[in-house]
C-alpha atoms as a PDB file:
ATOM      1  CA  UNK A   1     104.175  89.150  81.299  1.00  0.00           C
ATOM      2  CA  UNK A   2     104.144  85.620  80.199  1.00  0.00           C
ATOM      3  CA  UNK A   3     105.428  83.433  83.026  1.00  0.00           C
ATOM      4  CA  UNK A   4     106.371  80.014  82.360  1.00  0.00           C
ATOM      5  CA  UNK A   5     103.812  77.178  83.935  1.00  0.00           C
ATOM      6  CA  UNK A   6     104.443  73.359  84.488  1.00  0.00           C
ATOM      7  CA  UNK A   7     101.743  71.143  84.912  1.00  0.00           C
ATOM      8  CA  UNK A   8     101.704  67.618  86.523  1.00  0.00           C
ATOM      9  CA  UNK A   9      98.601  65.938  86.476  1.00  0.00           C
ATOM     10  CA  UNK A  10      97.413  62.988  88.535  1.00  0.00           C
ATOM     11  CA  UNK A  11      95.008  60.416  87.344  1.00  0.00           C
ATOM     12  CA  UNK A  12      94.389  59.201  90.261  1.00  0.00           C
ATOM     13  CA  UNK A  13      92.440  62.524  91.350  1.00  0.00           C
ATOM     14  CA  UNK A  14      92.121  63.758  87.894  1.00  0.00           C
ATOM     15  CA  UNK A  15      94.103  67.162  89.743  1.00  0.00           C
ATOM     16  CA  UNK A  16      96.590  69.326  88.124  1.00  0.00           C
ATOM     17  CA  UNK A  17      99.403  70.734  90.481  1.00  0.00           C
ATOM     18  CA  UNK A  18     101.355  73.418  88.672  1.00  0.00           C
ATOM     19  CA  UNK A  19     104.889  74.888  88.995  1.00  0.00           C
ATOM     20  CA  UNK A  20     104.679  78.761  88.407  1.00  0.00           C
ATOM     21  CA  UNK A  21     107.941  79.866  87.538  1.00  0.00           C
ATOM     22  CA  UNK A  22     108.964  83.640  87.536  1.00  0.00           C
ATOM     23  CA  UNK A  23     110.154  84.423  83.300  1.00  0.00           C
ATOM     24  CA  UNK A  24     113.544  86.145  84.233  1.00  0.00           C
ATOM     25  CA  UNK A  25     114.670  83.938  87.179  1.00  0.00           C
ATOM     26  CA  UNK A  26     114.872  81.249  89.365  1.00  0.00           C
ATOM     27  CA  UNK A  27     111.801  81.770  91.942  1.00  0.00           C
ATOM     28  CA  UNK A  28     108.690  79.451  91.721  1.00  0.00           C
ATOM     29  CA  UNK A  29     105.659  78.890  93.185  1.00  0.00           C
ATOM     30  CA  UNK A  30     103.600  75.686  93.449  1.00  0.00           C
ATOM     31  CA  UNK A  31      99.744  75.602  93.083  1.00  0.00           C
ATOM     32  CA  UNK A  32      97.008  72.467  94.176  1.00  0.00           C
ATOM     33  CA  UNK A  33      99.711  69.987  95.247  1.00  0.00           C
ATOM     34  CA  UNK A  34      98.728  65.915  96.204  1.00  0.00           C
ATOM     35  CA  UNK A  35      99.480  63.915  98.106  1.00  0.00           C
ATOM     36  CA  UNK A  36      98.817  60.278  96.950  1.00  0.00           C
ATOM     37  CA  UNK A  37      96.432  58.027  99.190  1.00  0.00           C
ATOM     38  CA  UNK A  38      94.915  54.987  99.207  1.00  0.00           C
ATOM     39  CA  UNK A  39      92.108  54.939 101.525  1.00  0.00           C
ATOM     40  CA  UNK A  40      91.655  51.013 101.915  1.00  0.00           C
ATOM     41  CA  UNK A  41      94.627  50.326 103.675  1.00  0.00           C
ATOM     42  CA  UNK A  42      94.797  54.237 105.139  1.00  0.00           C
ATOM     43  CA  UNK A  43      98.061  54.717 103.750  1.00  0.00           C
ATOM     44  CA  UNK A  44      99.859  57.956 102.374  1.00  0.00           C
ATOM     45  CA  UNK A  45     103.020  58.494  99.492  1.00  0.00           C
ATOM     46  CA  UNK A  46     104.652  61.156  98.453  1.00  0.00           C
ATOM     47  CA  UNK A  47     105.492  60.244  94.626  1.00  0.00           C
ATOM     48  CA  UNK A  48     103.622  63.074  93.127  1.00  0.00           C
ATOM     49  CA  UNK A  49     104.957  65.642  95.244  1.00  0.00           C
ATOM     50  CA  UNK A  50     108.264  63.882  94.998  1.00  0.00           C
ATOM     51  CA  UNK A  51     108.092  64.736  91.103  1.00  0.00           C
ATOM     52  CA  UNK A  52     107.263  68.158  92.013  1.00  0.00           C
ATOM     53  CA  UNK A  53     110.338  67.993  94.204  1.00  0.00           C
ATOM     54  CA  UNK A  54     112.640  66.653  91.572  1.00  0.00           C
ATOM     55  CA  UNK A  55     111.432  69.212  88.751  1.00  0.00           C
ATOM     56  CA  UNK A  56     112.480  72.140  91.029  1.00  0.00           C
ATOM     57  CA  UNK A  57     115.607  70.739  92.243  1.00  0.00           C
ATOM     58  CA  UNK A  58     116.554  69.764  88.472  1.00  0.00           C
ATOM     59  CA  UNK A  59     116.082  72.974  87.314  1.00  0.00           C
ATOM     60  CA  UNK A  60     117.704  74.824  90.022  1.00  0.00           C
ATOM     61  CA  UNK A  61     114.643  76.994  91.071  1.00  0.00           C
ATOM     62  CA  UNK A  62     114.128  78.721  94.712  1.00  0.00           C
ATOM     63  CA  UNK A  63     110.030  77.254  95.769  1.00  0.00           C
ATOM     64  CA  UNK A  64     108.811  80.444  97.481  1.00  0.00           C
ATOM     65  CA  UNK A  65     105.596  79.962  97.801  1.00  0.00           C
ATOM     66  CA  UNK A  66     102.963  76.672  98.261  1.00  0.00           C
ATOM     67  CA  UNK A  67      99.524  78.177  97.445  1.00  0.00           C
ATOM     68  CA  UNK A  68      96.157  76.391  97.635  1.00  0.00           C
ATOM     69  CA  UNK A  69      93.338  77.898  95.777  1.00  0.00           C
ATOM     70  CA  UNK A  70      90.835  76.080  98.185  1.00  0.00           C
ATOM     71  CA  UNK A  71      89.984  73.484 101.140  1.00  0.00           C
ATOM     72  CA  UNK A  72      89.883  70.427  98.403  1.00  0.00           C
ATOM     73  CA  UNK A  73      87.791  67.645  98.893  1.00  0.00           C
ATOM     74  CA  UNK A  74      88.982  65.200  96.256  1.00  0.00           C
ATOM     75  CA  UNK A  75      92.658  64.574  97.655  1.00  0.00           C
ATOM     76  CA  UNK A  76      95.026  65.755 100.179  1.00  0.00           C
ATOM     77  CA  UNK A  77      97.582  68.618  99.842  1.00  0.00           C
ATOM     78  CA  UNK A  78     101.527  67.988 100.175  1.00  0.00           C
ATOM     79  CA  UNK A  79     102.065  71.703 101.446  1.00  0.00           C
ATOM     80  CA  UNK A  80     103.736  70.688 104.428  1.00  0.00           C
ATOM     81  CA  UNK A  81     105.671  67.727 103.081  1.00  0.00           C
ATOM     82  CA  UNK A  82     106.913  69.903  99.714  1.00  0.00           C
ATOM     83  CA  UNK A  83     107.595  72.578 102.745  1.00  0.00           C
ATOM     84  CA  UNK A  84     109.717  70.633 104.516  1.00  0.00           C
ATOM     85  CA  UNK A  85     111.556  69.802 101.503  1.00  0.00           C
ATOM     86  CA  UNK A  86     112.322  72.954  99.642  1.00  0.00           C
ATOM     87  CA  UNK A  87     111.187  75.526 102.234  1.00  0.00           C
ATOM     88  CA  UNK A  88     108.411  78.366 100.738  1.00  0.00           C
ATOM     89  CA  UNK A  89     105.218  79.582 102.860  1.00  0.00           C
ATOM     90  CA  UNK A  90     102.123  78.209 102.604  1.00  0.00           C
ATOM     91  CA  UNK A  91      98.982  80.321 101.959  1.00  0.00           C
ATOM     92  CA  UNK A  92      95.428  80.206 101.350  1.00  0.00           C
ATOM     93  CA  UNK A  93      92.636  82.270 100.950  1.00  0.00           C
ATOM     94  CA  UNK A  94      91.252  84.266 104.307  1.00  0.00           C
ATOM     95  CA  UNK A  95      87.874  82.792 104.654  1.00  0.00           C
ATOM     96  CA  UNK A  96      89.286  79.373 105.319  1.00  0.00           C
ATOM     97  CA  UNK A  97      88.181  80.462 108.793  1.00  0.00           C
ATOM     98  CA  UNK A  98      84.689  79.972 107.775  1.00  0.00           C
ATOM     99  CA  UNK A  99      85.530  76.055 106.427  1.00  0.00           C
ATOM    100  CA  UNK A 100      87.043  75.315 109.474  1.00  0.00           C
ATOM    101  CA  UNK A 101      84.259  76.628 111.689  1.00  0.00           C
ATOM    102  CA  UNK A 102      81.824  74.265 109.298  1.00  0.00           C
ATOM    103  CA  UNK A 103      83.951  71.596 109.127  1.00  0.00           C
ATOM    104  CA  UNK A 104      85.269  71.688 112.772  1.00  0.00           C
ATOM    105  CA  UNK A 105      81.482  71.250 114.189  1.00  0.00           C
ATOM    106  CA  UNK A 106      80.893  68.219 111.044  1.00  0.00           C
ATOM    107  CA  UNK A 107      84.536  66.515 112.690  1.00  0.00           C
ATOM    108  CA  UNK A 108      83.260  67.386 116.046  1.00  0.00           C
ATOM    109  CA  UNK A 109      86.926  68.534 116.312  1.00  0.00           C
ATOM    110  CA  UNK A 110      86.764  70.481 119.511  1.00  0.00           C
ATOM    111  CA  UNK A 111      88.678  73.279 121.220  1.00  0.00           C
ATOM    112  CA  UNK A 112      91.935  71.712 120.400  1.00  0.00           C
ATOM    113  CA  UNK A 113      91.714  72.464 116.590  1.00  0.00           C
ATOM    114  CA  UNK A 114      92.582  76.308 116.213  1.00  0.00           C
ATOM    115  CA  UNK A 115      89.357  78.433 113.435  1.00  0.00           C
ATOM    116  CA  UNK A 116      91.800  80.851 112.607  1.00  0.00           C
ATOM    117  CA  UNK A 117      93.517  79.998 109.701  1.00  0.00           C
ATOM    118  CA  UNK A 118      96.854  79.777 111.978  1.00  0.00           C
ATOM    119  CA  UNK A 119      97.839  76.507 110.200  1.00  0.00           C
ATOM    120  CA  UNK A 120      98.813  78.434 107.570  1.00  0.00           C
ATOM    121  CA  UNK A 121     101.751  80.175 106.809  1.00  0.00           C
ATOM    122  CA  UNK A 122      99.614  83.303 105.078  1.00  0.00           C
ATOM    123  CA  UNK A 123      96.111  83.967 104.444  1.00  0.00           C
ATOM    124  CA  UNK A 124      95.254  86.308 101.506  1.00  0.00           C
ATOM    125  CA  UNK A 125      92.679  88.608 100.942  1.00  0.00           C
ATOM    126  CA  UNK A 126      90.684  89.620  98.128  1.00  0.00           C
ATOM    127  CA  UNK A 127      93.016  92.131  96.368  1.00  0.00           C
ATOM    128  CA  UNK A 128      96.046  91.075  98.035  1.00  0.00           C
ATOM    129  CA  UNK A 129      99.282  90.688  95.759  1.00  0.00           C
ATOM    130  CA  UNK A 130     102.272  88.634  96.621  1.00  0.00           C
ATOM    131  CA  UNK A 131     105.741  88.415  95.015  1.00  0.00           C
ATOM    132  CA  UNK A 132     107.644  85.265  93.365  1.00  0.00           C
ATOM    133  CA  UNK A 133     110.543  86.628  92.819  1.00  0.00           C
ATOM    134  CA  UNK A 134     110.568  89.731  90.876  1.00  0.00           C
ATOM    135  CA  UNK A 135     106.964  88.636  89.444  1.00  0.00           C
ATOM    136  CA  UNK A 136     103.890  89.820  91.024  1.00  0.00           C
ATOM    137  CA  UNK A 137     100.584  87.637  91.267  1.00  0.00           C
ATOM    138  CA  UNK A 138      97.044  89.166  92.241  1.00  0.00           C
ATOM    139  CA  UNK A 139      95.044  87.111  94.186  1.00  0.00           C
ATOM    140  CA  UNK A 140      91.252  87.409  93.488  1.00  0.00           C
ATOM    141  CA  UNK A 141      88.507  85.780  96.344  1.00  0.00           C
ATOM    142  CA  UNK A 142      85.977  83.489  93.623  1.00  0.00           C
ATOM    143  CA  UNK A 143      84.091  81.632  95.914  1.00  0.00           C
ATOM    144  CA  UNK A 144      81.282  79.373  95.194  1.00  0.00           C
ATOM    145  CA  UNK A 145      82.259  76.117  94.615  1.00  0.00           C
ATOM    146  CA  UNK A 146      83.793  76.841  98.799  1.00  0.00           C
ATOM    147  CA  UNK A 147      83.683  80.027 100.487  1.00  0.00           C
ATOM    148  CA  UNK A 148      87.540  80.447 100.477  1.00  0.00           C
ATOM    149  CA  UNK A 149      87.978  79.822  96.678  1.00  0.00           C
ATOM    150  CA  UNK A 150      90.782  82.423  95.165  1.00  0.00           C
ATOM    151  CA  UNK A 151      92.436  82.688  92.135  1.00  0.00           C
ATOM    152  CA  UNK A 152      95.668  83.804  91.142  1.00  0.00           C
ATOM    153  CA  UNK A 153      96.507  85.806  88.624  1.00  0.00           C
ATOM    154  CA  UNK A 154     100.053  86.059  87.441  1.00  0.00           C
ATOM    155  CA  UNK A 155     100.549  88.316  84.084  1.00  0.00           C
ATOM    156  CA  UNK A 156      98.643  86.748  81.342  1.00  0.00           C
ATOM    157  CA  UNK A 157      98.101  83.505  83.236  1.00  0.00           C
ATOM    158  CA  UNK A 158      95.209  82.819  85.654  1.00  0.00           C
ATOM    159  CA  UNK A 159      94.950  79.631  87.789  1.00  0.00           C
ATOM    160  CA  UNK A 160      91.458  79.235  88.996  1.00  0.00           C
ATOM    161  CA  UNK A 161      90.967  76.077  90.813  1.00  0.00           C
ATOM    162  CA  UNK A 162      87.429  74.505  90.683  1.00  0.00           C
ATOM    163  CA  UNK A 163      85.855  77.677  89.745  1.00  0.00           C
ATOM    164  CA  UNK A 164      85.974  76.861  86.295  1.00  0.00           C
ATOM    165  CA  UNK A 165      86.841  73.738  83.977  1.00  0.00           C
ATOM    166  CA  UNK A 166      87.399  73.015  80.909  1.00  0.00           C
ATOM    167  CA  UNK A 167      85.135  74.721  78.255  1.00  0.00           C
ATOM    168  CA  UNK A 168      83.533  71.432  77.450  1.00  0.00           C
ATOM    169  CA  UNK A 169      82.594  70.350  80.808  1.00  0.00           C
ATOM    170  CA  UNK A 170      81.389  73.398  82.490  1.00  0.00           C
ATOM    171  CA  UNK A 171      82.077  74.425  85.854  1.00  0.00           C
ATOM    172  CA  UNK A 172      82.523  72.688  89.432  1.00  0.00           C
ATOM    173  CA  UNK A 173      79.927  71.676  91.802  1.00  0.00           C
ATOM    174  CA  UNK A 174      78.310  74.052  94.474  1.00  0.00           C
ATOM    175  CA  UNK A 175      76.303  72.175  97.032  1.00  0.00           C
ATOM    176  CA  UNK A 176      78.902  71.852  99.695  1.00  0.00           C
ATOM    177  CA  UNK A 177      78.324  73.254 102.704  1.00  0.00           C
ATOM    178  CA  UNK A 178      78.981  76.743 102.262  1.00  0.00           C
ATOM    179  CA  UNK A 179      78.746  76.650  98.227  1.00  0.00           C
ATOM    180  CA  UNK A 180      76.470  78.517  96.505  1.00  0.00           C
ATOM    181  CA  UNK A 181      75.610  78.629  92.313  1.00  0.00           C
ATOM    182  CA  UNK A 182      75.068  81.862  92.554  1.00  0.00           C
ATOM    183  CA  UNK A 183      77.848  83.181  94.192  1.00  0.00           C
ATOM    184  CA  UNK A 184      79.733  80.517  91.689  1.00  0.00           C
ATOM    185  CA  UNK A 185      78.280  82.617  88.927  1.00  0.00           C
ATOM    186  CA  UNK A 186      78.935  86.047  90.212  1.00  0.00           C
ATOM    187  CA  UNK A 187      82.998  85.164  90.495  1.00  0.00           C
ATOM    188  CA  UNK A 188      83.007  83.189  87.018  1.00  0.00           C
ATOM    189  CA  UNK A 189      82.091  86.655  85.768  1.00  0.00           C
ATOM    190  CA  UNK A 190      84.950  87.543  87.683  1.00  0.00           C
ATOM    191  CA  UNK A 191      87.517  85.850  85.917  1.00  0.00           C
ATOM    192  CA  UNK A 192      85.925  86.714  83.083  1.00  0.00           C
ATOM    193  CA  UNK A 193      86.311  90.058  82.927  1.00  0.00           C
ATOM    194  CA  UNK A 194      90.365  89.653  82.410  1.00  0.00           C
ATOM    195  CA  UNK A 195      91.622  90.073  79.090  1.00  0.00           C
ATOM    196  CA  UNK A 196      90.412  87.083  76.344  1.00  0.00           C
ATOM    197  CA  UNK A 197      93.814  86.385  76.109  1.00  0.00           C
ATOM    198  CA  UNK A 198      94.755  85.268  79.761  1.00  0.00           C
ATOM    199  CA  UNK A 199      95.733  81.654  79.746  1.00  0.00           C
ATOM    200  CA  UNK A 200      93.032  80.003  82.242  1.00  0.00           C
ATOM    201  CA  UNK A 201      94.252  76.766  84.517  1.00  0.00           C
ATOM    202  CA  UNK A 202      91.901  74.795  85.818  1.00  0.00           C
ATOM    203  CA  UNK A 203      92.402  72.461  88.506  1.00  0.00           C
ATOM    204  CA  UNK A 204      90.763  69.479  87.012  1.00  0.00           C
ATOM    205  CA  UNK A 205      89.928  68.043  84.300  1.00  0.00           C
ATOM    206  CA  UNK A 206      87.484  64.671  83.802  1.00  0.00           C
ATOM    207  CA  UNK A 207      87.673  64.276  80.177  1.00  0.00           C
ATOM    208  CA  UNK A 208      84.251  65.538  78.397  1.00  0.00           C
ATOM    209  CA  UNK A 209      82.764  63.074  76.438  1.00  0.00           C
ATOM    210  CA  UNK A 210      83.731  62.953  73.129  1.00  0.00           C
ATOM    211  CA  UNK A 211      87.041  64.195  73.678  1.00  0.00           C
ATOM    212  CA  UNK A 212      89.969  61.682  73.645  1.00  0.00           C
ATOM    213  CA  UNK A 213      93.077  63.571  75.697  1.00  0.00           C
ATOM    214  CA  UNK A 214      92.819  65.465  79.520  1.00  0.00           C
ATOM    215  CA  UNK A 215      93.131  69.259  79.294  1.00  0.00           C
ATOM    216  CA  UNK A 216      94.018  71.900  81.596  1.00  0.00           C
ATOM    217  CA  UNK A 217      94.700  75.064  79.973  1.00  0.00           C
ATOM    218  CA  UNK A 218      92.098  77.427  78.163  1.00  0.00           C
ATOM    219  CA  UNK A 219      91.775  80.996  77.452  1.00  0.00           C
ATOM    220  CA  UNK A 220      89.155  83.654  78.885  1.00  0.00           C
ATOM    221  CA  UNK A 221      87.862  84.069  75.325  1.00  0.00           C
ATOM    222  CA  UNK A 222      87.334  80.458  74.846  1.00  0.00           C
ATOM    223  CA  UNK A 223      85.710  80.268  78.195  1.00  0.00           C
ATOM    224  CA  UNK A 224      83.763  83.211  77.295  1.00  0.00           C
ATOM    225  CA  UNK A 225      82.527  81.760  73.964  1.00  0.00           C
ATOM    226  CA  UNK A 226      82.483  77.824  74.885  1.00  0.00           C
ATOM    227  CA  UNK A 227      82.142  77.549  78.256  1.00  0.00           C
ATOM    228  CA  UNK A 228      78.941  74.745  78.572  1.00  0.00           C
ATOM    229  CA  UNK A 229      77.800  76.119  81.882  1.00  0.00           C
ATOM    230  CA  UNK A 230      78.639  80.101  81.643  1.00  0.00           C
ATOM    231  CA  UNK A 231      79.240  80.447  77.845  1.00  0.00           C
ATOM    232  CA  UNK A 232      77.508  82.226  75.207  1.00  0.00           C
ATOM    233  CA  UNK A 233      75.942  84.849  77.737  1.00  0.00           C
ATOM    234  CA  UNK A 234      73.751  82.136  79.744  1.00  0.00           C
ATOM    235  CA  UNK A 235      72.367  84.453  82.436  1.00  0.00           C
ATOM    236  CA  UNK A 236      72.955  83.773  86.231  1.00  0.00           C
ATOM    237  CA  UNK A 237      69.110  82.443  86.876  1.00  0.00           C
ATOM    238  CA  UNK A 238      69.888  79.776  84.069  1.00  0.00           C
ATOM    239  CA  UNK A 239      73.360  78.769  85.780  1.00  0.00           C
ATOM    240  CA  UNK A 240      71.794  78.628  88.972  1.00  0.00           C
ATOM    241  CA  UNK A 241      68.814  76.157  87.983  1.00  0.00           C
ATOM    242  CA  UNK A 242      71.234  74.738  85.554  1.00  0.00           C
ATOM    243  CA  UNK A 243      73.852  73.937  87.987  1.00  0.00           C
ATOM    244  CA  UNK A 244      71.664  72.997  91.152  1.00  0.00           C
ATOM    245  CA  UNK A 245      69.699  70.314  88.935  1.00  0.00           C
ATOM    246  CA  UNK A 246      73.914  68.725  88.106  1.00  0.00           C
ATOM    247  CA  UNK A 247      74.766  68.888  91.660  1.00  0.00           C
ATOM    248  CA  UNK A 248      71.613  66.664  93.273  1.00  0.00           C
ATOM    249  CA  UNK A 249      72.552  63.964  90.349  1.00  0.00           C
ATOM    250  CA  UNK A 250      75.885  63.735  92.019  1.00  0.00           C
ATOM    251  CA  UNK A 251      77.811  61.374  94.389  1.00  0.00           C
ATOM    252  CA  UNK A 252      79.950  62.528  96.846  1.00  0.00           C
ATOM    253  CA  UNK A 253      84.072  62.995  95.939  1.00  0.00           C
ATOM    254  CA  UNK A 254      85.718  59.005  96.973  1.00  0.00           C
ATOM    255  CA  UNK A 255      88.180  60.974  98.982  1.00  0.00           C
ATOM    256  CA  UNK A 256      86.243  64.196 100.584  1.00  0.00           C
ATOM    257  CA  UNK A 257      86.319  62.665 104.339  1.00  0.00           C
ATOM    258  CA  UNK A 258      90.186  62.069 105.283  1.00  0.00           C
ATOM    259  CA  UNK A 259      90.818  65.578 102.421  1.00  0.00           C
ATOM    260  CA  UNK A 260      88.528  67.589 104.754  1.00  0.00           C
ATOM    261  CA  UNK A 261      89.892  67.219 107.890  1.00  0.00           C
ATOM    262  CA  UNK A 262      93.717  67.248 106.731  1.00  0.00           C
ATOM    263  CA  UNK A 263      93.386  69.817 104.069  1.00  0.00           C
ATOM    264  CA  UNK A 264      91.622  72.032 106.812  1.00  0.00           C
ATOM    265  CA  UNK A 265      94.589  71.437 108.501  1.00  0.00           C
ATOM    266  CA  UNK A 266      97.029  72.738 105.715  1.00  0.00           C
ATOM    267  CA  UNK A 267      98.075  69.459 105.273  1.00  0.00           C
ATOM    268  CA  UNK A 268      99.016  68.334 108.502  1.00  0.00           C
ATOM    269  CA  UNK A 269      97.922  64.841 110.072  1.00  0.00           C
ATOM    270  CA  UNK A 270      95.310  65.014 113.006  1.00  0.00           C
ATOM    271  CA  UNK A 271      97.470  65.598 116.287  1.00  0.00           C
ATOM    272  CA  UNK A 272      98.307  61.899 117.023  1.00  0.00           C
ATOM    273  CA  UNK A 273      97.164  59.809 119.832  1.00  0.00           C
ATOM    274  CA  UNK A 274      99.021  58.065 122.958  1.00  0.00           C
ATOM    275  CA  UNK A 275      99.788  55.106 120.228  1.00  0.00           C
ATOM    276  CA  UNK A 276     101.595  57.213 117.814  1.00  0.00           C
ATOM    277  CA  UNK A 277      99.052  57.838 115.008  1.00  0.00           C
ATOM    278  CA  UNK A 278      96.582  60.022 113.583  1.00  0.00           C
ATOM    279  CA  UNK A 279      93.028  58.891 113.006  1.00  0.00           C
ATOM    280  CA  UNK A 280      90.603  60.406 110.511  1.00  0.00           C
ATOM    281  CA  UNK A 281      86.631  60.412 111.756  1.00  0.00           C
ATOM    282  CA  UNK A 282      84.040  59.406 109.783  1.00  0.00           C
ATOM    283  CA  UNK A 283      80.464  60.985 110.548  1.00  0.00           C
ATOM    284  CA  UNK A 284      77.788  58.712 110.281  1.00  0.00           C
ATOM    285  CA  UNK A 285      74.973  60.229 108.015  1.00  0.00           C
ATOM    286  CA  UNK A 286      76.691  64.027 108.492  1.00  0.00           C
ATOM    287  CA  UNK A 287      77.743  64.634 105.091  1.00  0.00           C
END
């Protein structure tokens, strides 16, 4: 099966949301939706989800699904707001219970913010298979970069997140709370084990040096042969020290405090106050 994909990619974030569409009909699915923020003036927009909007509606689809492949921490989901919109369920991976425990205690959010993954419409589990449309898509648990990291796997097309990236710039980071390099490399070898030929989606893409145009879609055999972090058979010890050393050189993501806490949320706003609006915190020296 060969489903047809639509990317939209955002500069802003350097994030590709993506329109799964089933071959033979009219139902859809979107994947790693933003919603635009500017975080000087703590204002929200909805023009890139509003694209996303417009694309279905213009092509006369039926959005069944709004699927996350992890907690992000580099920009805010649109779930609800696409939701709202064009109607669907929203799911993520089953182990978001264990981000929002972490995250809860970094937000000090308190009783009033539910651990259980209730935000969400559905909460897959490793194995689990769900249906747009007549098409069915296999959900695989790849943590590492977060412990709630999935992939989805729809006939020859696999959409992996921040597992992997492009095959010139390696793989994402790891040393967020709950990350781990070598779990990272365990469910790389995952995804590798499909056929070469499965189409491979990242969900970023920071233009390697050297290479003039962003990119989003690979193959397992490139990523196999090319890959700069995982390629070429580098073993897992390798990866590990490989991928530790990148992530202490790092800064944290511009936008990982307000994406946290409303990502964790499934989108949502914090509940908000007697005035009327939400607040995001901002812990002092806790990240």
């Amino acid at each position: 099966m060969h489903p047809d994909v639509h990317a939209f990619f955002d500069e802003a974030t350097n994030t590709i949301t993506y329109l799964l569409h089933e071959p033979n009909g009219s139902a859809c699915a979107v994947i790693d939706s933003v919603l635009d923020f500017e975080y000087a003036s703590g204002r929200t927009d909805t023009r890139s989800a509003d694209a996303v909007i417009a694309y279905i509606r213009a092509e006369g689809l039926d959005l069944q699904w709004v699927l996350e492949t992890h907690v992000h921490a580099d920009h805010l989901s649109a779930a609800p707001y696409i939701q709202e919109a064009l109607g669907g369920q929203i799911g993520i991976g089953d182990q978001i219970t264990v981000v929002q425990e972490t995250f809860g205690k970094v937000f000090n959010e308190g009783t009033r913010f539910a651990r259980d993954g209730s935000q969400f419409d559905w909460l897959f589990r490793d194995g689990d298979s769900l249906m747009i449309g007549q098409m069915r898509v296999d959900v695989m648990h790849t943590p590492g970069h977060t412990p709630a990291c999935l992939s989805y796997v729809a006939g020859d097309a696999a959409f992996v997140g921040d597992t992997l990236f492009m095959p010139d710039f390696g793989t994402a980071r790891c040393d967020f709370p709950g990350g781990s390099a070598a779990v990272m490399f365990d469910s790389v070898q995952r995804i590798l084990t499909l056929p070469d030929t499965t189409r491979i989606f990242v969900g970023h893409d920071y233009k390697a040096p050297g290479r003039e145009e962003f990119a989003w879609e690979s193959t397992v055999g490139a990523q196999k042969a090319l890959n700069v972090h995982v390629g070429a058979g580098r073993n897992r010890d390798d990866f590990v020290a490989l991928r530790e050393k990148r992530d202490a050189s790092l800064a944290m993501p511009r936008l990982i405090i307000p994406s946290l806490q409303i990502n964790m949320r499934a989108g949502q706003m914090p509940e908000p106050e007697d005035n009327g609006l939400s607040y995001l915190k901002v812990p002092l020296n806790g990240l």
